[in-house]
Protein backbone atom coordinates (compact mmCIF):
# COMPACT_ATOMS: atom_id res chain seq x y z
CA UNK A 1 0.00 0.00 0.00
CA UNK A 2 1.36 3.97 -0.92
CA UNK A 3 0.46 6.55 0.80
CA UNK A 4 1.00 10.01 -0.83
CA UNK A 5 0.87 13.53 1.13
CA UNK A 6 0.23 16.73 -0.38
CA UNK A 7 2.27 19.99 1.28
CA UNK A 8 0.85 23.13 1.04
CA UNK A 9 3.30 24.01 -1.89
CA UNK A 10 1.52 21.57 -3.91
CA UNK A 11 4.20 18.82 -3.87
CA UNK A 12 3.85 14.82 -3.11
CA UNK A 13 5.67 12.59 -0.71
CA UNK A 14 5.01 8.62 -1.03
CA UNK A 15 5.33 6.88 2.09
CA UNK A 16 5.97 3.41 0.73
CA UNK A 17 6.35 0.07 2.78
CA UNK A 18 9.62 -2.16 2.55
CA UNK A 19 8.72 -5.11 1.10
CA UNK A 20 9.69 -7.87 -1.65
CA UNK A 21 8.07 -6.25 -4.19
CA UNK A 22 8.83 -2.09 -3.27
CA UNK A 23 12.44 -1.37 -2.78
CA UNK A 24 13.16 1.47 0.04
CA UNK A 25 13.48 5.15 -1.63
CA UNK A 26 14.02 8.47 0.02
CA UNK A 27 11.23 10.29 -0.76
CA UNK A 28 11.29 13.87 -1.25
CA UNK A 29 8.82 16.72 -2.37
CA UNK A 30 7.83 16.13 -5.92
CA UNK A 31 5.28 17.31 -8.43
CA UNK A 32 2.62 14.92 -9.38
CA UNK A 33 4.44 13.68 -12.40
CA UNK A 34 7.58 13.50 -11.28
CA UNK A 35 6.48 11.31 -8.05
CA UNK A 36 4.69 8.96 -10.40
CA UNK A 37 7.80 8.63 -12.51
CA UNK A 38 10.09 7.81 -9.63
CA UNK A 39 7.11 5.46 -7.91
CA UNK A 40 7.39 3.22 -11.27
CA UNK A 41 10.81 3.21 -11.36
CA UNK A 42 11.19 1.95 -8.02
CA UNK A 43 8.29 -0.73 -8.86
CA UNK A 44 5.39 0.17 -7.67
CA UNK A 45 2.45 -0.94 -9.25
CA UNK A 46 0.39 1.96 -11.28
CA UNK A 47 -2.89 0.61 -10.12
CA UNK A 48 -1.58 1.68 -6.63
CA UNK A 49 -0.17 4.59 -7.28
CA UNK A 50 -3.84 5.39 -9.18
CA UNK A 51 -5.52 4.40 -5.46
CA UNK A 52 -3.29 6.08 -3.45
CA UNK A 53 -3.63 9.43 -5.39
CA UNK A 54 -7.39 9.10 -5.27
CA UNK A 55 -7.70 8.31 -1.87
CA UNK A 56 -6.02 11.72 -1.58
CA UNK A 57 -8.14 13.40 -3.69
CA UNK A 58 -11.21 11.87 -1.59
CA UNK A 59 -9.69 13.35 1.48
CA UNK A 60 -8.82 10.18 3.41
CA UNK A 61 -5.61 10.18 5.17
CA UNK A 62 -2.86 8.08 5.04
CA UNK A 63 -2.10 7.02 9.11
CA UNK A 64 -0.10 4.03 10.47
CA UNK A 65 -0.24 2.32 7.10
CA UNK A 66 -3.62 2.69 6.39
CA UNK A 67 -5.82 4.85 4.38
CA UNK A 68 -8.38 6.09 6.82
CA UNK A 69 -11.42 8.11 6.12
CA UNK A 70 -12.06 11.38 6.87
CA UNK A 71 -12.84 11.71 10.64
CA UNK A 72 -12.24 7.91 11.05
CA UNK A 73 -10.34 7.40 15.03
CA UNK A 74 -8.61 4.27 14.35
């Protein structure tokens, strides 16, 4: 699972989980584009990176690992 986070200049960080599959990356304030770009290159899946920005765009927050609605306490 990604979790992006928009700062107030308009810039991403992805908060993405060691695993097999993702390989560890510094992440650092990007633009939209350029976050994708390095996401794929490190292998995430586009599909996830897809979620992760709408989940964003829904206003959930990413928390602990977890995508968490709006509001949600846990």
């Amino acid at each position: 699972m990604i979790g992006i986070i928009m700062n107030e200049d308009n810039l991403y960080v992805a908060l993405v989980p060691e695993t097999k599959r993702y390989s560890s990356m510094e992440s650092k304030p990007l633009g939209k584009d350029q976050l994708i770009e390095v996401l794929l290159a490190h292998g995430c899946h586009q599909v996830d990176i897809a979620d992760a920005f709408h989940a964003l765009e829904l206003g959930w927050e990413f928390r602990e690992g977890v995508w968490r609605s709006p509001g949600a306490n846990q």
